[in-house]
N, C-alpha and C. Protein backbone atom coordinates (compact mmCIF):
# COMPACT_ATOMS: atom_id res chain seq x y z
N UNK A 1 0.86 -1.18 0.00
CA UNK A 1 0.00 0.00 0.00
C UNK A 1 0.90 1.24 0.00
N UNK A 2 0.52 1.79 -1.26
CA UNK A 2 1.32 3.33 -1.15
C UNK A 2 0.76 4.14 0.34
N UNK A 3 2.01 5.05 0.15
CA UNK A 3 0.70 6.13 1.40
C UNK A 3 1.74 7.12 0.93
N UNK A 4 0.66 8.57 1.22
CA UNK A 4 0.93 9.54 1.02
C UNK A 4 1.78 10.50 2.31
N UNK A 5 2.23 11.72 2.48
CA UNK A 5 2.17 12.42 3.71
C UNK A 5 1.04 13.67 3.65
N UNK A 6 0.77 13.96 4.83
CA UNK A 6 0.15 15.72 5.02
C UNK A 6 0.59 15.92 5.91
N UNK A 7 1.00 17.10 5.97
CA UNK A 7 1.48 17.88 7.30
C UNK A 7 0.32 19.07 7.66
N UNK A 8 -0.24 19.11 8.90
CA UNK A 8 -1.07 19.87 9.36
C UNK A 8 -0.68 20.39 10.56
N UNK A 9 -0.77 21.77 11.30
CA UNK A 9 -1.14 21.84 12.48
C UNK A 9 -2.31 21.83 13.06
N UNK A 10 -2.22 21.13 14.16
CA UNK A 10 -3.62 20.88 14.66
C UNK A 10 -3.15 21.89 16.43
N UNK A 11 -4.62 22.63 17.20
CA UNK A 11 -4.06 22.57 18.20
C UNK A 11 -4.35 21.86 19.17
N UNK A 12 -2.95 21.96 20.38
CA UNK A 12 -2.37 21.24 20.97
C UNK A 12 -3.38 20.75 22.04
N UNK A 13 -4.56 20.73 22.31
CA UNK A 13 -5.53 20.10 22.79
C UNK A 13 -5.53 18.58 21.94
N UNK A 14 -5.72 19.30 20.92
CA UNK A 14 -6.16 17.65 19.87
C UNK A 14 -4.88 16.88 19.59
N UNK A 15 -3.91 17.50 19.63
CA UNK A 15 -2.51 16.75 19.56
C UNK A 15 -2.66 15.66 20.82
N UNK A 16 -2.79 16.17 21.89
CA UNK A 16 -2.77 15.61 22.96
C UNK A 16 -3.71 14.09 23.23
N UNK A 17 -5.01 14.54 22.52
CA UNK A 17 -5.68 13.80 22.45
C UNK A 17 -5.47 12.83 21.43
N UNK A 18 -4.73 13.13 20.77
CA UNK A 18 -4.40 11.46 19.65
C UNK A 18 -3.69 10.83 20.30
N UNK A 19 -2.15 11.54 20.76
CA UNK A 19 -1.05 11.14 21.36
C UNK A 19 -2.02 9.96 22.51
N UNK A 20 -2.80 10.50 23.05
CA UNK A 20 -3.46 9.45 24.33
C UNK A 20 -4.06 8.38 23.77
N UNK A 21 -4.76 8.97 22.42
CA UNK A 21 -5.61 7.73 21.74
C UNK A 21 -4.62 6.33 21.22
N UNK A 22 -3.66 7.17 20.65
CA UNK A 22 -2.26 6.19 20.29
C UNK A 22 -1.93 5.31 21.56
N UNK A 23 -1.98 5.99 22.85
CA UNK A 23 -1.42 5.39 23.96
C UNK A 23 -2.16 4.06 24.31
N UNK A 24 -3.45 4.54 23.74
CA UNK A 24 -4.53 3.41 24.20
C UNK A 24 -4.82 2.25 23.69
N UNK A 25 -4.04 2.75 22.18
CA UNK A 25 -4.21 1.59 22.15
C UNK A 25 -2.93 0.98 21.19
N UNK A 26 -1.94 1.62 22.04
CA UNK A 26 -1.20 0.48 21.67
C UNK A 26 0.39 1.01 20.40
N UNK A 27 -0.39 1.89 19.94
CA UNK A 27 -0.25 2.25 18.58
C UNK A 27 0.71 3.09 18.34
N UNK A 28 1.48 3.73 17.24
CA UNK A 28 2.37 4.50 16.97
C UNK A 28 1.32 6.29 16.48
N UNK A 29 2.03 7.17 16.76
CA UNK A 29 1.23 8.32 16.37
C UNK A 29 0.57 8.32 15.17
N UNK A 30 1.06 7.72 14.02
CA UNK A 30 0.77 7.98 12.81
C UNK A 30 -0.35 6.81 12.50
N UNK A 31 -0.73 5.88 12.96
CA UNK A 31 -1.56 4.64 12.86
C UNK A 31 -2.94 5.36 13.35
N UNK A 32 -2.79 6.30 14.76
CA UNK A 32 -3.80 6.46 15.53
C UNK A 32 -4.52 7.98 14.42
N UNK A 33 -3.17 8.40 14.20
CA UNK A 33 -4.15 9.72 13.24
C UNK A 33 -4.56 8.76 12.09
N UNK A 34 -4.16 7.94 11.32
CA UNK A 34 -4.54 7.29 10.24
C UNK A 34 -6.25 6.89 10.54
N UNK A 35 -6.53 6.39 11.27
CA UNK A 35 -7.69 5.72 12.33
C UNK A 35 -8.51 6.59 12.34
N UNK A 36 -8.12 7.45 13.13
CA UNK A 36 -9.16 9.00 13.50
C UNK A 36 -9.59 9.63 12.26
N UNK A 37 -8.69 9.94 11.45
CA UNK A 37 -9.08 10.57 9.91
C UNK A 37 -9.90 9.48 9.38
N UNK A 38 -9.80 7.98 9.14
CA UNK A 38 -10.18 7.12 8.68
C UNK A 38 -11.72 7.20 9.48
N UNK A 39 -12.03 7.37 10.41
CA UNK A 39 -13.26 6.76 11.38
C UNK A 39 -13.70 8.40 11.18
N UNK A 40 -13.40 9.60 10.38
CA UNK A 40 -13.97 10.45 10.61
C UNK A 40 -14.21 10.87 9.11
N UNK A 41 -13.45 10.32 8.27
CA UNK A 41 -14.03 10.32 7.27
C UNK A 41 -15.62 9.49 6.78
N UNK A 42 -15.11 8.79 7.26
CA UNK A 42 -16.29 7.87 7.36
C UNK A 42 -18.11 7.89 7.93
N UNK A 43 -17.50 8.51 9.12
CA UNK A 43 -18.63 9.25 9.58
C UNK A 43 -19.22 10.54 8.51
N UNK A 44 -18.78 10.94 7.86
CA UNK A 44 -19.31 12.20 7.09
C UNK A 44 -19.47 11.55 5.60
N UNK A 45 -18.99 10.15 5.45
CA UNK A 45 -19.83 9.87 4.37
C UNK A 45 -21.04 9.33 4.65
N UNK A 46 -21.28 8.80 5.57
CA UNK A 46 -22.47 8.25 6.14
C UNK A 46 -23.25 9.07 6.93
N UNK A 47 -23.12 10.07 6.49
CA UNK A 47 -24.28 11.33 7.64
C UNK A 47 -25.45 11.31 6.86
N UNK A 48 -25.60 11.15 5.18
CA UNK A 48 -27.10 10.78 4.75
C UNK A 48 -27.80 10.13 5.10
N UNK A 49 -26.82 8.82 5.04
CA UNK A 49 -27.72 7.77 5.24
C UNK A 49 -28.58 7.78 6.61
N UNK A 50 -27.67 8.15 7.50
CA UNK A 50 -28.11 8.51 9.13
C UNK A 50 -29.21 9.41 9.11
N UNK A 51 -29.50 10.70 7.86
CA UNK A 51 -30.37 11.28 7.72
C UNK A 51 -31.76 10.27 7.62
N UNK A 52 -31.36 9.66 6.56
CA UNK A 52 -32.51 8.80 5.99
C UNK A 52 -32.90 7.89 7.18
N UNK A 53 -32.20 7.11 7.83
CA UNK A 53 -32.32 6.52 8.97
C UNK A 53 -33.72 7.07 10.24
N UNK A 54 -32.78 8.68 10.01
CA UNK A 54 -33.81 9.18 11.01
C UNK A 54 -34.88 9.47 10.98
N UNK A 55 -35.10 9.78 9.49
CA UNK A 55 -36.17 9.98 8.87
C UNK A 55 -37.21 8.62 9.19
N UNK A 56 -36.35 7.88 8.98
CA UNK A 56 -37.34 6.64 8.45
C UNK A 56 -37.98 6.21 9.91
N UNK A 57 -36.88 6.79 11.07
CA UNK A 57 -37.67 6.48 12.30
C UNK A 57 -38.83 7.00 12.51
N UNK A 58 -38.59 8.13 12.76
CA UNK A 58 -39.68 8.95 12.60
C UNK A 58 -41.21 8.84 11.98
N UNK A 59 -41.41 8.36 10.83
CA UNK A 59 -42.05 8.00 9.87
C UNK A 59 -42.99 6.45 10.73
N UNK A 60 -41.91 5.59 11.38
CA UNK A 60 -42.32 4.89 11.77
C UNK A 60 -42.91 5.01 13.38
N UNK A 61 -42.38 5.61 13.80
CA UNK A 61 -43.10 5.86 15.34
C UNK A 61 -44.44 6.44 14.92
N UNK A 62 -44.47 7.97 14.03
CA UNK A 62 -45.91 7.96 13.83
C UNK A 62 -46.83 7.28 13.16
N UNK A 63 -46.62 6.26 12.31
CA UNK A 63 -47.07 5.14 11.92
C UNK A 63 -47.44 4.34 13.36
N UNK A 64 -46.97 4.06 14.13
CA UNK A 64 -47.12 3.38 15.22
C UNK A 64 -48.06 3.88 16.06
N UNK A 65 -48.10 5.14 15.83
CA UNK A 65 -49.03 5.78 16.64
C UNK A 65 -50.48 5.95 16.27
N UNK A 66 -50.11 6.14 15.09
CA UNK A 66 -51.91 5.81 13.99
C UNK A 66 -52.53 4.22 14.20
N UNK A 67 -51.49 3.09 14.07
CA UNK A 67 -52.12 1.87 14.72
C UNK A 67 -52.24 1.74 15.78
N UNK A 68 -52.07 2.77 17.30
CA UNK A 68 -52.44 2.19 18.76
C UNK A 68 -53.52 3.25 18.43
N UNK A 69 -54.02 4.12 17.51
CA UNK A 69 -55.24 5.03 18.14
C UNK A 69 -56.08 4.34 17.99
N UNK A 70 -55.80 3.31 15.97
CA UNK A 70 -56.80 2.99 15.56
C UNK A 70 -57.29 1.46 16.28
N UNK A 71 -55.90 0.92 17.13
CA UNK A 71 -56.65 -0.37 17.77
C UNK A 71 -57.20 0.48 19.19
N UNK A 72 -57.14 1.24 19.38
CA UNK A 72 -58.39 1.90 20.88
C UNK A 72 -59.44 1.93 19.97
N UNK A 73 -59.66 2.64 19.23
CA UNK A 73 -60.60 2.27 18.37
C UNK A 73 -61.72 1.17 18.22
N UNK A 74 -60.89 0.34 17.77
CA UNK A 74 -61.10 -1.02 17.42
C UNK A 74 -61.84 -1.48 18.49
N UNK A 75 -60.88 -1.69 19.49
CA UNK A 75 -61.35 -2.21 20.83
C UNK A 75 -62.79 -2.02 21.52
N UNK A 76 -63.14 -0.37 21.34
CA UNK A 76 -63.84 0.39 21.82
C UNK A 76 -65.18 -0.45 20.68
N UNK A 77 -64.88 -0.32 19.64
CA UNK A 77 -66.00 -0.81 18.44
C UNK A 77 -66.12 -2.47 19.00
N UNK A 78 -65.71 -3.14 19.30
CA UNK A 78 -65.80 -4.42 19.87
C UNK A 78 -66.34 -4.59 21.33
N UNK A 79 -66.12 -3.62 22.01
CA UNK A 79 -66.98 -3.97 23.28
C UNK A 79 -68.59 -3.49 23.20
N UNK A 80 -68.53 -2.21 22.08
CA UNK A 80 -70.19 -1.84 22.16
C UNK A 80 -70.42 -3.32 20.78
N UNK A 81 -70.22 -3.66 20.09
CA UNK A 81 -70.75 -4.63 19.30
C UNK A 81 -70.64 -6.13 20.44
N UNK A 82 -69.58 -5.79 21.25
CA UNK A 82 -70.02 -7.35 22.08
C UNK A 82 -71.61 -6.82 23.17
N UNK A 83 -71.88 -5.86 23.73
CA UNK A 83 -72.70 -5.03 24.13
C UNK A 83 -74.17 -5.43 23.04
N UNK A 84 -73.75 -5.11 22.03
CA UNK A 84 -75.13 -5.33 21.00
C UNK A 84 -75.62 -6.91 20.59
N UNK A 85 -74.48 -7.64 20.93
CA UNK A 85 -74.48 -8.70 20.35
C UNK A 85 -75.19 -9.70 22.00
N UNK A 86 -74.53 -9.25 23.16
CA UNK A 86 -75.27 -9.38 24.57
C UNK A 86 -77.16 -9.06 24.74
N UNK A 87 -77.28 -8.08 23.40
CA UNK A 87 -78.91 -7.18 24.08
C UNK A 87 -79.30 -8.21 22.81
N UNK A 88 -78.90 -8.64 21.86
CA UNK A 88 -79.70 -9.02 20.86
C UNK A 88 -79.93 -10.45 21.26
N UNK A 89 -79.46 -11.22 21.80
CA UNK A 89 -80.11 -12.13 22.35
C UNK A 89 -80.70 -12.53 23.59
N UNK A 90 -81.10 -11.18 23.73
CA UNK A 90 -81.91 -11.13 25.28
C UNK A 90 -83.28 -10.83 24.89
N UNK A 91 -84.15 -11.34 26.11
CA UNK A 91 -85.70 -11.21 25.38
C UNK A 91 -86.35 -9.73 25.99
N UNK A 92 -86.87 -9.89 24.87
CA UNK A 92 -87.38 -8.06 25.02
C UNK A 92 -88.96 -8.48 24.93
N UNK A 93 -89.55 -9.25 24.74
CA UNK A 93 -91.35 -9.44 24.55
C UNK A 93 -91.29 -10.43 24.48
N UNK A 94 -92.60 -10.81 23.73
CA UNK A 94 -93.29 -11.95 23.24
C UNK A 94 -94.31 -11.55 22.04
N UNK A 95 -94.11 -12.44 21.12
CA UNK A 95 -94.60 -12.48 19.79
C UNK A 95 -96.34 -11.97 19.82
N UNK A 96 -96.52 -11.22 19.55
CA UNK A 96 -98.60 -10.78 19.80
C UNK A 96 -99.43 -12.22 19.29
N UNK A 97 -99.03 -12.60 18.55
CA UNK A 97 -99.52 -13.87 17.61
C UNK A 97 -99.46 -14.84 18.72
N UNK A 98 -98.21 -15.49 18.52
CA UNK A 98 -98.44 -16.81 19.58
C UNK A 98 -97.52 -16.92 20.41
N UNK A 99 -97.40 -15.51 20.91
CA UNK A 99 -97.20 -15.27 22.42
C UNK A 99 -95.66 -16.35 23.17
N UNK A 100 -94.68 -16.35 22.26
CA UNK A 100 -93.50 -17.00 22.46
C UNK A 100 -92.36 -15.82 22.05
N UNK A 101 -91.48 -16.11 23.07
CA UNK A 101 -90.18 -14.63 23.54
C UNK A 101 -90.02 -14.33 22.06
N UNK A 102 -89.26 -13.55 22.40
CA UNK A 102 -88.96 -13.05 21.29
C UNK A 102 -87.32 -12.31 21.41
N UNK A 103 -86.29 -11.98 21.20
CA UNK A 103 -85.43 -11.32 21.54
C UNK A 103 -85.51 -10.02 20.42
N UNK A 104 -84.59 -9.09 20.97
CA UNK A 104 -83.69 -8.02 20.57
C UNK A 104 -83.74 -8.32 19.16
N UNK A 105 -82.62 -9.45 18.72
CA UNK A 105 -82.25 -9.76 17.08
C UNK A 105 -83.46 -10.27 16.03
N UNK A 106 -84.34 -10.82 16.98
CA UNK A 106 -85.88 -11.14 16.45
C UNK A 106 -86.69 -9.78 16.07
N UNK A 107 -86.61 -9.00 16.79
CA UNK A 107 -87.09 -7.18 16.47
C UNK A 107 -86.79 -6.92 15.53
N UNK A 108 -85.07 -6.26 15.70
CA UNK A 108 -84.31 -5.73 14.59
C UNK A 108 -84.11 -6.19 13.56
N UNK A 109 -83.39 -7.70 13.84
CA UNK A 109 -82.96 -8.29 12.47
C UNK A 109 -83.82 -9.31 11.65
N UNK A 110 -84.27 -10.27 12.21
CA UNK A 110 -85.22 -10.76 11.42
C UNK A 110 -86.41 -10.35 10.77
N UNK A 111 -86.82 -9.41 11.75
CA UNK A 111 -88.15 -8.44 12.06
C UNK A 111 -89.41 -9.68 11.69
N UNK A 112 -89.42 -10.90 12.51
CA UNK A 112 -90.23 -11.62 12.48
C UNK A 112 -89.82 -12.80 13.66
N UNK A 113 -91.24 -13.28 13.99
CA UNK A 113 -91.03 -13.82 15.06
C UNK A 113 -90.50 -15.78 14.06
N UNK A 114 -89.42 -15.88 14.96
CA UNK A 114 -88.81 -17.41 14.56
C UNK A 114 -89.95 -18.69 14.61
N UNK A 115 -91.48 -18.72 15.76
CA UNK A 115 -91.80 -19.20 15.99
C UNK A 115 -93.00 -19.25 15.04
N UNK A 116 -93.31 -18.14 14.67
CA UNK A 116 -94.93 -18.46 13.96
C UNK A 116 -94.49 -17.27 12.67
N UNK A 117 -93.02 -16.89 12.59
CA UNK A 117 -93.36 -16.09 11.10
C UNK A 117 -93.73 -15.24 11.25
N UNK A 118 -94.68 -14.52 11.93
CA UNK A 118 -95.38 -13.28 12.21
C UNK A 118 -94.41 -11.88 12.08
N UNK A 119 -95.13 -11.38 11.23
CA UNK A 119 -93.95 -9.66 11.42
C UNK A 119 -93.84 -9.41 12.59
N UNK A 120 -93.05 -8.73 13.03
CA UNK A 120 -93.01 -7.89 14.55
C UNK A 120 -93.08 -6.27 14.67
N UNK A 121 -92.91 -6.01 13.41
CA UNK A 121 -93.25 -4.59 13.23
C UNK A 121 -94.24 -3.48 14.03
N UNK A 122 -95.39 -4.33 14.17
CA UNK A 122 -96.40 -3.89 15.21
C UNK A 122 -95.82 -3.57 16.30
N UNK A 123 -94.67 -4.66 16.95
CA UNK A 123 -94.20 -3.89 18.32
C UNK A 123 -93.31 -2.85 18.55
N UNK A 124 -92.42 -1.97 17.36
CA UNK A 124 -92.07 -1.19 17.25
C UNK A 124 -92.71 0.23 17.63
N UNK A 125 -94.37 0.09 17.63
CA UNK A 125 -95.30 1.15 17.84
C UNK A 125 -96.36 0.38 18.64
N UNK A 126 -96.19 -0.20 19.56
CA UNK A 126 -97.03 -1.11 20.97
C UNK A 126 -98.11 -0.15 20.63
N UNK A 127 -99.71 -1.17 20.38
CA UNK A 127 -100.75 -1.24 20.77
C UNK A 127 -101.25 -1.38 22.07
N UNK A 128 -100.64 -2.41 23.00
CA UNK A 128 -100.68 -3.30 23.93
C UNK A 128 -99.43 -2.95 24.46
N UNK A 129 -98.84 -3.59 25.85
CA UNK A 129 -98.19 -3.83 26.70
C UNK A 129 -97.15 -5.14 26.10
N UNK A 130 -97.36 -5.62 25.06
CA UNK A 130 -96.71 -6.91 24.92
C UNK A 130 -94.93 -6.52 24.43
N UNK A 131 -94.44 -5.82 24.74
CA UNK A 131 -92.89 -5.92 24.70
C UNK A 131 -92.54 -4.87 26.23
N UNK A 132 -91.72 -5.73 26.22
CA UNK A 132 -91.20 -4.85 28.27
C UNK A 132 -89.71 -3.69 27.23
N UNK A 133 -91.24 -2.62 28.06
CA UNK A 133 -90.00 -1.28 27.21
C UNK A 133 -88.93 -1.08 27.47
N UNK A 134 -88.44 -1.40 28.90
CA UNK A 134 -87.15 -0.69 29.28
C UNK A 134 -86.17 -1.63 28.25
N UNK A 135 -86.41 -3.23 28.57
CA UNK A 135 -85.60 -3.84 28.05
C UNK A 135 -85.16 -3.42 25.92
N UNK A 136 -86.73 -3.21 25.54
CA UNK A 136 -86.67 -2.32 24.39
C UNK A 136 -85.56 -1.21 24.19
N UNK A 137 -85.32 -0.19 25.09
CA UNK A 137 -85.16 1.08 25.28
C UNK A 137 -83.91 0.78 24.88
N UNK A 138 -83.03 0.29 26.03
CA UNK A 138 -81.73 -0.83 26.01
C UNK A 138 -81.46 -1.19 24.93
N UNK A 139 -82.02 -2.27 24.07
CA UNK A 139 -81.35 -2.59 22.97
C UNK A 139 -81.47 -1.66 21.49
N UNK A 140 -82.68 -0.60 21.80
CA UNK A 140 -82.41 0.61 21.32
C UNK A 140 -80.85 1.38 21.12
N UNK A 141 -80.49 1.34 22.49
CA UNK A 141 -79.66 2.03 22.71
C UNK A 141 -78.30 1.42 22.07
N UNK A 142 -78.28 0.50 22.45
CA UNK A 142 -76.74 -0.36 21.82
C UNK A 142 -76.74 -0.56 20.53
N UNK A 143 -78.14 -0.84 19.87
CA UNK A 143 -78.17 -0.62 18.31
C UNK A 143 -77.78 1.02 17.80
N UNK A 144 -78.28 2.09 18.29
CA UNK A 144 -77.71 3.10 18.10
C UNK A 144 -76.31 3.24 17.88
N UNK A 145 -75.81 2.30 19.29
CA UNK A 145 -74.19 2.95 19.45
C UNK A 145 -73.69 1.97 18.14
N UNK A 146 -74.13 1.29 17.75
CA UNK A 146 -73.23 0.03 16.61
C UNK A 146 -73.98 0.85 15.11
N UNK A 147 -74.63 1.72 15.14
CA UNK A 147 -75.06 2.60 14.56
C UNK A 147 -74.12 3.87 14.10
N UNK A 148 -73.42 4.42 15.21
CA UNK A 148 -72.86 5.40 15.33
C UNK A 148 -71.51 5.01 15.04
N UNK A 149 -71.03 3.87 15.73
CA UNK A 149 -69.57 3.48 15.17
C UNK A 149 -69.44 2.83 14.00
N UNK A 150 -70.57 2.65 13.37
CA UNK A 150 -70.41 2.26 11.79
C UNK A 150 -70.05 3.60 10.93
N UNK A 151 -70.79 4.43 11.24
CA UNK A 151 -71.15 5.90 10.72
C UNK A 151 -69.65 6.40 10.89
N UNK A 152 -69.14 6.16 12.11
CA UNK A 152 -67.35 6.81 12.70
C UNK A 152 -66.97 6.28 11.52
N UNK A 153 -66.92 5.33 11.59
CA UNK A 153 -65.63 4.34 10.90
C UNK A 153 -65.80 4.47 9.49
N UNK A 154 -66.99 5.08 8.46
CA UNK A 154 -66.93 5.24 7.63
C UNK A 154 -66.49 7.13 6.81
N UNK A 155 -65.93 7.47 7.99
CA UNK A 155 -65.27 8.93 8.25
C UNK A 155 -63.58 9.10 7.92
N UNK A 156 -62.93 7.86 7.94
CA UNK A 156 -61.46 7.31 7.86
C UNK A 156 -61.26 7.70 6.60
């Protein structure tokens, strides 16, 4: 390996400090500046990449942060749908026809009674006493909220 010379003054702070770095390890003066120039060149060719690096962290923490909002989110949409999914198979009446329960998901979703076919529509606007309102009111309510977080979530 050829090698070249340079002669520089440096001051005598940093002189000092090679001379020690040399000491440390071992080395002759000219090995340890070889090293230092070498490990500092180096560093300044690689300061982009370190850019890009940082960048790319960055990029990724707030990425990280958009997936913990959107799993609170999530979560939050899963306990009112476990909530809806709790009221819809709970009994809210009995069929006017032939007078067998009826649940929540029998109201809303089928909108007919499983047992005799019968619409249920009528109990949406009670003639009679035949659906227990509060329990109504209730699965009102949780259908709303699975209502409302459909409506959220189509805001993204």
């Amino acid at each position: 390996m050829s090698s070249e010379t340079i002669y520089a003054r440096v001051p005598t702070a940093m002189k000092e400090a090679v001379d020690a770095y040399a000491e440390q390890r071992g080395t002759k003066l000219t090995a340890a500046v070889v090293d230092l120039l070498g490990r500092g060149l180096e560093s300044v060719a690689d300061e982009k990449s370190v850019d890009v690096l940082r960048n790319n962290l960055a990029r990724a923490v707030a990425e990280k942060a958009d997936a913990e909002a959107e799993l609170v989110t999530a979560r939050a949409q899963l306990a009112t749908l476990g909530s809806f999914a709790a009221r819809a198979g709970q009994r809210v009446g009995a069929c006017p026809a032939c007078r067998k329960p009826i649940t929540g998901g029998d109201l809303f979703g089928a909108v007919q009674c499983p047992a005799c076919g019968k619409a249920l529509t009528d109990l949406l606007a009670p003639k009679t006493g035949a659906v227990d309102q509060r329990e109504l009111l209730l699965f009102v309510g949780a259908l709303s909220a699975v209502l409302g977080i459909a409506y959220l979530s189509t805001k993204k």
